[in-house]
PDB file of N, CA and C in Angstrom:
ATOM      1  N   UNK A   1      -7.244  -2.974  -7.996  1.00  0.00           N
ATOM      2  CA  UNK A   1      -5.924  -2.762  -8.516  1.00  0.00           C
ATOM      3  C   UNK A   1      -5.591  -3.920  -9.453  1.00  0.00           C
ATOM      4  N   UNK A   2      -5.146  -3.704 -10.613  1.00  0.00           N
ATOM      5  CA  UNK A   2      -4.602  -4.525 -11.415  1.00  0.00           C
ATOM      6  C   UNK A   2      -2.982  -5.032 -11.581  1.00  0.00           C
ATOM      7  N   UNK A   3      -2.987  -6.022 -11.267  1.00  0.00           N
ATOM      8  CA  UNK A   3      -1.341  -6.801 -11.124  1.00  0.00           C
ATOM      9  C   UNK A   3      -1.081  -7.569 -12.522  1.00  0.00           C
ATOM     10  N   UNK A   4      -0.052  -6.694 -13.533  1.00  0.00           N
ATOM     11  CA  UNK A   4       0.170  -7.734 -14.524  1.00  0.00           C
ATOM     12  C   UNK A   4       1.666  -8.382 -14.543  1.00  0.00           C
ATOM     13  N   UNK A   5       2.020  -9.478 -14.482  1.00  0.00           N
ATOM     14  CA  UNK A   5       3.429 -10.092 -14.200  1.00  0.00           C
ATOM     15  C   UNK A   5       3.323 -10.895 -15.913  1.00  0.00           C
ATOM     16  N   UNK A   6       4.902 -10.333 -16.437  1.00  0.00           N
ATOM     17  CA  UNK A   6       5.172 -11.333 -17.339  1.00  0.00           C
ATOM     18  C   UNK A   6       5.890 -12.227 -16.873  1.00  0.00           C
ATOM     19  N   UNK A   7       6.036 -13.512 -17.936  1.00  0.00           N
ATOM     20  CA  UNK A   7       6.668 -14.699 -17.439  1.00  0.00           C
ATOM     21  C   UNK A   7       7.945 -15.004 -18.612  1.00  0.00           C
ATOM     22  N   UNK A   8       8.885 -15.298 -17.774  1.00  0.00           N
ATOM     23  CA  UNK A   8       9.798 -15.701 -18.492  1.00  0.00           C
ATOM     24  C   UNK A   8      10.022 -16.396 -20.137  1.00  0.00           C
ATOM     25  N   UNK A   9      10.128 -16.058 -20.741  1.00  0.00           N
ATOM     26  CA  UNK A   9      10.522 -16.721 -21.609  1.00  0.00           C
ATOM     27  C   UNK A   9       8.721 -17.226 -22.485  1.00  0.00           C
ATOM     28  N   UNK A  10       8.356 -16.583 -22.795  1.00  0.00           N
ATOM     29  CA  UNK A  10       6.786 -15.968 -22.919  1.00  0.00           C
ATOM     30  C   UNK A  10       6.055 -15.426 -23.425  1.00  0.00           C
ATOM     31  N   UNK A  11       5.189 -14.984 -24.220  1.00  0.00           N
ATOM     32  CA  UNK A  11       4.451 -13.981 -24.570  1.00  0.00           C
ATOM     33  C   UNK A  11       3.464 -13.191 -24.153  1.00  0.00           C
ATOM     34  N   UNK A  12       2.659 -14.319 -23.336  1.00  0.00           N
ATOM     35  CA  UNK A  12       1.786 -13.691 -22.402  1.00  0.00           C
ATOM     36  C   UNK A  12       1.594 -13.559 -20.941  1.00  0.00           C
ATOM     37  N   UNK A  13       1.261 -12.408 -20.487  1.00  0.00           N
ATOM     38  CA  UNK A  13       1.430 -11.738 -19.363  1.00  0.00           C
ATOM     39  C   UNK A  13      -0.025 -12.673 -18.193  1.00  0.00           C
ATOM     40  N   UNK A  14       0.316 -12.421 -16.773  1.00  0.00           N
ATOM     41  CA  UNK A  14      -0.383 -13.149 -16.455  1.00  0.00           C
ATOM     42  C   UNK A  14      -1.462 -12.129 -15.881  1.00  0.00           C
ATOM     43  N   UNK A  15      -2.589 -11.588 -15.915  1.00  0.00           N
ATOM     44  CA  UNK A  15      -3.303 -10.562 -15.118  1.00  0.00           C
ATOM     45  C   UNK A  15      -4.380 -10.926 -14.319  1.00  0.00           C
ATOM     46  N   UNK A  16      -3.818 -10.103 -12.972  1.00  0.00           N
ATOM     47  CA  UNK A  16      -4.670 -10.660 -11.753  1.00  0.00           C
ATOM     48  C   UNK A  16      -5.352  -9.031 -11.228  1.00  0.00           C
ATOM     49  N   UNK A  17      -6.927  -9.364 -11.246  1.00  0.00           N
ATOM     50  CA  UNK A  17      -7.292  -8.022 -10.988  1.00  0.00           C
ATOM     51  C   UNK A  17      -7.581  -7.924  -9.257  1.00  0.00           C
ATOM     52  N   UNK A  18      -7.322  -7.465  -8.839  1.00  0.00           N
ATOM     53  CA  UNK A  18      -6.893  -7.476  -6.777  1.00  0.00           C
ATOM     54  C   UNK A  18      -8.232  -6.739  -6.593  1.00  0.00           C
ATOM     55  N   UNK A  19      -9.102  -7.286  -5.231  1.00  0.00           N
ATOM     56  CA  UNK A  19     -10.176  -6.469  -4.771  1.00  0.00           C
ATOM     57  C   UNK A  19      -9.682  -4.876  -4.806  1.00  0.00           C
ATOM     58  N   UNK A  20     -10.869  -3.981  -4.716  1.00  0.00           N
ATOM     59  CA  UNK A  20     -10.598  -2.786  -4.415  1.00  0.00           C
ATOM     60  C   UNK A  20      -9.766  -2.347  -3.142  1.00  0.00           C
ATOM     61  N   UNK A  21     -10.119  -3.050  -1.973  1.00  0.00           N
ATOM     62  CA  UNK A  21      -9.338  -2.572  -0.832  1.00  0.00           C
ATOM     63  C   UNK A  21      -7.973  -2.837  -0.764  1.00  0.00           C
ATOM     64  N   UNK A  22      -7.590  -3.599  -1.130  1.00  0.00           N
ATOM     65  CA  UNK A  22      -6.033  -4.170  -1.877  1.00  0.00           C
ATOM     66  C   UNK A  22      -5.462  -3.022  -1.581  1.00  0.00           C
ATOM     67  N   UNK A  23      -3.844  -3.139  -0.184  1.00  0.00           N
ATOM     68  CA  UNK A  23      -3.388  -2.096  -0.652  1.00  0.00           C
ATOM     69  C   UNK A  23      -2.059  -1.889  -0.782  1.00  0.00           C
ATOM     70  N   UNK A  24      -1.522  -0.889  -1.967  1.00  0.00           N
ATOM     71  CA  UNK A  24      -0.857  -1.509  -2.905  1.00  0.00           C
ATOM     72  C   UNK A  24       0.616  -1.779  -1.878  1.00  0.00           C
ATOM     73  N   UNK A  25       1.095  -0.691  -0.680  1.00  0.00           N
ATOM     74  CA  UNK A  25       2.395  -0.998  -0.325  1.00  0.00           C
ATOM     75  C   UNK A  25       2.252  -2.467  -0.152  1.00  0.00           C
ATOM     76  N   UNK A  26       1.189  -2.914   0.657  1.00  0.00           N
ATOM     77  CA  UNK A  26       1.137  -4.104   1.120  1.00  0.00           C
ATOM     78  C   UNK A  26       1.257  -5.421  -0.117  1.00  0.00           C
ATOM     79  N   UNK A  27       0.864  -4.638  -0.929  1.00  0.00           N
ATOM     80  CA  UNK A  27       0.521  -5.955  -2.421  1.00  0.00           C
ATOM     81  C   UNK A  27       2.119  -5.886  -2.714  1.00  0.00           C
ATOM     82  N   UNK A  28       2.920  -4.458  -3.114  1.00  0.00           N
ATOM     83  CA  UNK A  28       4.230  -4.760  -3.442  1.00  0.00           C
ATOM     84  C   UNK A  28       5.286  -5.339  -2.701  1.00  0.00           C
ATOM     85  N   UNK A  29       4.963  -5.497  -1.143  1.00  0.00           N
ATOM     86  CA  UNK A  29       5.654  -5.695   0.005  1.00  0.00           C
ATOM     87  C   UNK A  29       5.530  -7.702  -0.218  1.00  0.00           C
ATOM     88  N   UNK A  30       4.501  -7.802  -0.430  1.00  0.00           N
ATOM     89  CA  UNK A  30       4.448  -9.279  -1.056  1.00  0.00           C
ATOM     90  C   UNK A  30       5.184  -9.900  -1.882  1.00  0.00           C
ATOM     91  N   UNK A  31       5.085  -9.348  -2.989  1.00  0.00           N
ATOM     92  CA  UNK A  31       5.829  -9.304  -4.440  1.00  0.00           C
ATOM     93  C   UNK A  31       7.408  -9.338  -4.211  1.00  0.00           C
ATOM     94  N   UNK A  32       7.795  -8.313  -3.162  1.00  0.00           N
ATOM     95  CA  UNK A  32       9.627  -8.214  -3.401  1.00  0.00           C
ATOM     96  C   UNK A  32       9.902  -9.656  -1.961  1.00  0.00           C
ATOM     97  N   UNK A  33       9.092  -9.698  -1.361  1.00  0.00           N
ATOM     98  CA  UNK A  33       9.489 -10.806  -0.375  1.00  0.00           C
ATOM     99  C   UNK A  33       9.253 -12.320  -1.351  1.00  0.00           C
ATOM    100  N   UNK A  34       8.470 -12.742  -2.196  1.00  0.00           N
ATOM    101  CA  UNK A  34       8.265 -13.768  -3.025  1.00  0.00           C
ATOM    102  C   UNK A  34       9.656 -13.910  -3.896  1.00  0.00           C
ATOM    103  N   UNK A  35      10.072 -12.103  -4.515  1.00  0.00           N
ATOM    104  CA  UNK A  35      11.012 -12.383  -5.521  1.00  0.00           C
ATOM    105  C   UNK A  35      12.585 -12.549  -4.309  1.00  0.00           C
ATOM    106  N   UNK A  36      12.311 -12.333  -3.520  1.00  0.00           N
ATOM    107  CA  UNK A  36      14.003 -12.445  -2.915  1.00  0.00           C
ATOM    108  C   UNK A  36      14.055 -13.742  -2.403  1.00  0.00           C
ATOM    109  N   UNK A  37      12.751 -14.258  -1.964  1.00  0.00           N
ATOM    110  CA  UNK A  37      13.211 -15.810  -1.207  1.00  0.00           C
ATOM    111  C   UNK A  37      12.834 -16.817  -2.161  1.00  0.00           C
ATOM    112  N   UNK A  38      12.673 -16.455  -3.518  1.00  0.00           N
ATOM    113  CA  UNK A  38      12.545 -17.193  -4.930  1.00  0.00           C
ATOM    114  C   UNK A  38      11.648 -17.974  -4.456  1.00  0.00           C
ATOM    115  N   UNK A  39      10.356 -17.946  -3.906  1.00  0.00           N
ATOM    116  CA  UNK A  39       9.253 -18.497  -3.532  1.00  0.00           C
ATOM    117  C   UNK A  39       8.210 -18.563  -4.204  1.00  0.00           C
ATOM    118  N   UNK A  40       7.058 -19.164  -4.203  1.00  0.00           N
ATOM    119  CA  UNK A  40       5.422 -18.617  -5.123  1.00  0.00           C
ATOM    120  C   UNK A  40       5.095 -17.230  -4.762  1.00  0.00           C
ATOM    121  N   UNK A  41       5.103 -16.736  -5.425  1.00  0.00           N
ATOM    122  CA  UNK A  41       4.012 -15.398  -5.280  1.00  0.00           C
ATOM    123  C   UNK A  41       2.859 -15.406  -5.524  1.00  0.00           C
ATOM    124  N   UNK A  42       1.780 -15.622  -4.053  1.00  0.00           N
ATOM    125  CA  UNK A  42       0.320 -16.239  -4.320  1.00  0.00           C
ATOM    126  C   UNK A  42      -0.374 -14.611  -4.802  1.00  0.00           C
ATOM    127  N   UNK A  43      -1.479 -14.298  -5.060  1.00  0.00           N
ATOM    128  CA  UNK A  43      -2.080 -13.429  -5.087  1.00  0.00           C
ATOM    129  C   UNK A  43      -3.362 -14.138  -5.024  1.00  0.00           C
ATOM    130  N   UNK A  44      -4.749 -13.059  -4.494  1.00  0.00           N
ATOM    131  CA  UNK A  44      -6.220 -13.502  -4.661  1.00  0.00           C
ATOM    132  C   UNK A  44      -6.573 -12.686  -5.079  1.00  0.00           C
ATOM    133  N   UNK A  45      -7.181 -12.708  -6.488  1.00  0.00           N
ATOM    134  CA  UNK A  45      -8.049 -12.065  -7.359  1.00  0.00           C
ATOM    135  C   UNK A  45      -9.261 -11.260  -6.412  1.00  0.00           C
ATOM    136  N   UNK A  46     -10.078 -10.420  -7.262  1.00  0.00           N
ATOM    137  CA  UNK A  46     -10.952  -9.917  -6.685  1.00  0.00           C
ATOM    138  C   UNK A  46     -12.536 -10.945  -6.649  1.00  0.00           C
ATOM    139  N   UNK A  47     -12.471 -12.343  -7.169  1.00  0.00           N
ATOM    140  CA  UNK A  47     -13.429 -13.589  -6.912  1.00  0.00           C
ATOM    141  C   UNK A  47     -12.732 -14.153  -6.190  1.00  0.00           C
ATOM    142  N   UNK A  48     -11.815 -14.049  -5.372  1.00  0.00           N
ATOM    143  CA  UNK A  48     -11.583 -15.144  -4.164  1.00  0.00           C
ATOM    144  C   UNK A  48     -10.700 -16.254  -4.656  1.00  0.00           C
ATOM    145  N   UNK A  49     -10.069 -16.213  -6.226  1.00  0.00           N
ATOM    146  CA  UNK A  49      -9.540 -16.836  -6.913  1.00  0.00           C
ATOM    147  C   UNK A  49      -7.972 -16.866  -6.606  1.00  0.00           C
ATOM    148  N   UNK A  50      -7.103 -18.149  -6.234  1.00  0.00           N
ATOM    149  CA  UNK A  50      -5.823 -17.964  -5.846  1.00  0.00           C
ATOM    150  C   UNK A  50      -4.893 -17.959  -7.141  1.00  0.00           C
ATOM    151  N   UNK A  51      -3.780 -17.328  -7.553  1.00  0.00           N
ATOM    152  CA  UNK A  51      -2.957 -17.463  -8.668  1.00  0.00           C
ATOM    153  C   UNK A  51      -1.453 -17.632  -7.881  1.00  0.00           C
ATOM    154  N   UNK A  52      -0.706 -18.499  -8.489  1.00  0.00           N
ATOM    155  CA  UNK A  52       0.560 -18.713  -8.046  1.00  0.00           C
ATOM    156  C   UNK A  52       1.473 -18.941  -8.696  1.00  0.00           C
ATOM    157  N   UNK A  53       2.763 -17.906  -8.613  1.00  0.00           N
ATOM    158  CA  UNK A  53       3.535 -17.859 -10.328  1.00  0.00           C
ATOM    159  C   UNK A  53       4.396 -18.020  -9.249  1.00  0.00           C
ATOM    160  N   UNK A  54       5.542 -19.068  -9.773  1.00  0.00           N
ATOM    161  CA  UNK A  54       7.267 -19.450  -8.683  1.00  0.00           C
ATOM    162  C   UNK A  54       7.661 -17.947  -9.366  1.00  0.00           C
ATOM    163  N   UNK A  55       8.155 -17.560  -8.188  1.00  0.00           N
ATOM    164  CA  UNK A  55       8.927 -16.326  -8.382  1.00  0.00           C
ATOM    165  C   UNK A  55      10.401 -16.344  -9.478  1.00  0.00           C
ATOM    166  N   UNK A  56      11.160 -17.436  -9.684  1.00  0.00           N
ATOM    167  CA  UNK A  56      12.057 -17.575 -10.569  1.00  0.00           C
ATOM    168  C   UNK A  56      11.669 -17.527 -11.772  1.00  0.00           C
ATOM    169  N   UNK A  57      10.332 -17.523 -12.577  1.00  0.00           N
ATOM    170  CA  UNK A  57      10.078 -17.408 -13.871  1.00  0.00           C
ATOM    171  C   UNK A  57       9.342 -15.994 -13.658  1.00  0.00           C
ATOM    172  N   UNK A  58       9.242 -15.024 -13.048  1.00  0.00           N
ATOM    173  CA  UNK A  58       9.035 -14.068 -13.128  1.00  0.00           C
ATOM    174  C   UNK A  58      10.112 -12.487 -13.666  1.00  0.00           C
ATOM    175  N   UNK A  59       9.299 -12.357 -15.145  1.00  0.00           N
ATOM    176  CA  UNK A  59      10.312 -11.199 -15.544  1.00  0.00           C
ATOM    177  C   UNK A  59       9.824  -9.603 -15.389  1.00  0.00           C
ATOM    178  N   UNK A  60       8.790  -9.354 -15.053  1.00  0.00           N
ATOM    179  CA  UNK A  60       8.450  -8.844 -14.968  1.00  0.00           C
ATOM    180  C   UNK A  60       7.027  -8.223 -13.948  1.00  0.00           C
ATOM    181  N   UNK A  61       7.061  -7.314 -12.959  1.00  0.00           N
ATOM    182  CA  UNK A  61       5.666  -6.915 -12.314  1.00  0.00           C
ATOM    183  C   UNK A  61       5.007  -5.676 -12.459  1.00  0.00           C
ATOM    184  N   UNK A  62       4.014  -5.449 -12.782  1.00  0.00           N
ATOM    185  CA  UNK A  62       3.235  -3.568 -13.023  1.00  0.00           C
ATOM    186  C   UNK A  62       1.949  -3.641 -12.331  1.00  0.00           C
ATOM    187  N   UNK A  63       1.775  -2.709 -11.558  1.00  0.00           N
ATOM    188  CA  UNK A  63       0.806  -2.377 -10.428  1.00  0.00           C
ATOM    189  C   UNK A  63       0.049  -1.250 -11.465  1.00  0.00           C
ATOM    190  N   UNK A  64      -1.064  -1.605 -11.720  1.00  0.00           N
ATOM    191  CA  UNK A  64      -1.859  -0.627 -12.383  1.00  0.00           C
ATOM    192  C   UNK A  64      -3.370  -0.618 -11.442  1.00  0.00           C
ATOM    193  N   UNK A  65      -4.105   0.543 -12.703  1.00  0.00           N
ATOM    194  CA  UNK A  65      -5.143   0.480 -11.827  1.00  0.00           C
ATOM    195  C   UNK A  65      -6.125  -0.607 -12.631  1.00  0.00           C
ATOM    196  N   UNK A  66      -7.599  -1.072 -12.428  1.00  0.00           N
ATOM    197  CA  UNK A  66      -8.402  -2.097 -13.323  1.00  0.00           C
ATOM    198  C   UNK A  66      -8.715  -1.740 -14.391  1.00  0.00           C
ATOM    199  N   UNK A  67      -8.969  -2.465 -15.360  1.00  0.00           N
ATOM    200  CA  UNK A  67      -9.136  -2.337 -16.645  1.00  0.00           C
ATOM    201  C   UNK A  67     -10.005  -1.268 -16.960  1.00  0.00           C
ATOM    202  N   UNK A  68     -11.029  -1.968 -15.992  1.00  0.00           N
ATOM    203  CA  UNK A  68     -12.729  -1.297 -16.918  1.00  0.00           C
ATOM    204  C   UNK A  68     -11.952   0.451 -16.509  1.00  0.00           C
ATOM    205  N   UNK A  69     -10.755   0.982 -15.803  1.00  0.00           N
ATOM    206  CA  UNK A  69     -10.629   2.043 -16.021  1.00  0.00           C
ATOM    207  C   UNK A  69     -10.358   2.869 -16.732  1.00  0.00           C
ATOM    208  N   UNK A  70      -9.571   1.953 -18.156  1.00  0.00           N
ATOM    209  CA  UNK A  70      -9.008   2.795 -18.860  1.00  0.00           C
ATOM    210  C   UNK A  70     -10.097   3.285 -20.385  1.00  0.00           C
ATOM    211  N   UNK A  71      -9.310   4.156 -20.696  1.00  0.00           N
ATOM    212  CA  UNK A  71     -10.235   5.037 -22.071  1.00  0.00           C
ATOM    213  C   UNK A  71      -9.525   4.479 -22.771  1.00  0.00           C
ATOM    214  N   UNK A  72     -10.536   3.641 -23.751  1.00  0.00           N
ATOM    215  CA  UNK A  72     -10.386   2.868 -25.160  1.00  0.00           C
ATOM    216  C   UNK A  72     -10.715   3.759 -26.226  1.00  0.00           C
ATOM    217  N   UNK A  73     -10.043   4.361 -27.586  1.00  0.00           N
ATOM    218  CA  UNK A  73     -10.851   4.636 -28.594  1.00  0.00           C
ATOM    219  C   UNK A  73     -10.683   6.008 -28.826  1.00  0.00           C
ATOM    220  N   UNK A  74     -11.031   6.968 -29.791  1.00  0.00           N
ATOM    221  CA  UNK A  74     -11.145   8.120 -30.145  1.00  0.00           C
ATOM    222  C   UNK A  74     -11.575   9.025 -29.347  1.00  0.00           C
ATOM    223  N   UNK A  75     -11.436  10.380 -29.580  1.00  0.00           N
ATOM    224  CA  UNK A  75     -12.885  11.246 -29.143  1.00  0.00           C
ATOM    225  C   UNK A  75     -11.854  12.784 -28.663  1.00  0.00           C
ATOM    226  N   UNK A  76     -12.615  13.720 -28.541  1.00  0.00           N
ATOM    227  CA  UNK A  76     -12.317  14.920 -28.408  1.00  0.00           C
ATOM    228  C   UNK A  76     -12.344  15.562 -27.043  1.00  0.00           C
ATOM    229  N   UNK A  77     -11.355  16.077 -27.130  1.00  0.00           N
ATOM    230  CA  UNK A  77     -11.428  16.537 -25.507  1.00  0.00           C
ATOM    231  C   UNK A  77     -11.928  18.323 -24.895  1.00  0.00           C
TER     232      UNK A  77
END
């Protein structure tokens, strides 16, 4: 699952791609408890990698699916 959060006052978005088993109530259940007690919102990447954005510079969150999923480019259907 792909987590992209923009940041306040910003241009670029921060993207954290979440193991496959990741699941999502549980990932968003994270997210609204970080943004109400204006805390870090840790996440671990799908390498075991920790990311930690203070929830007060957070403007934004989108739960997508991973990249390599999407269709890039032309073509006929």
């Amino acid at each position: 699952m792909e987590v992209r959060i923009g940041i306040v006052q910003s241009m670029k978005e921060i993207e954290v791609i979440l193991p496959e088993d990741a699941k999502r109530e549980k990932v968003m259940k994270e997210i609204e408890t970080a943004l109400s007690d204006d805390a870090v919102l840790w996440l671990t990447d799908r390498k075991g990698r920790r990311v930690g954005v203070p929830a007060a510079r957070i403007a934004y969150v989108e739960l997508g699916s991973p990249s390599s999923e999407r269709i890039v480019g032309f073509g006929s259907a």
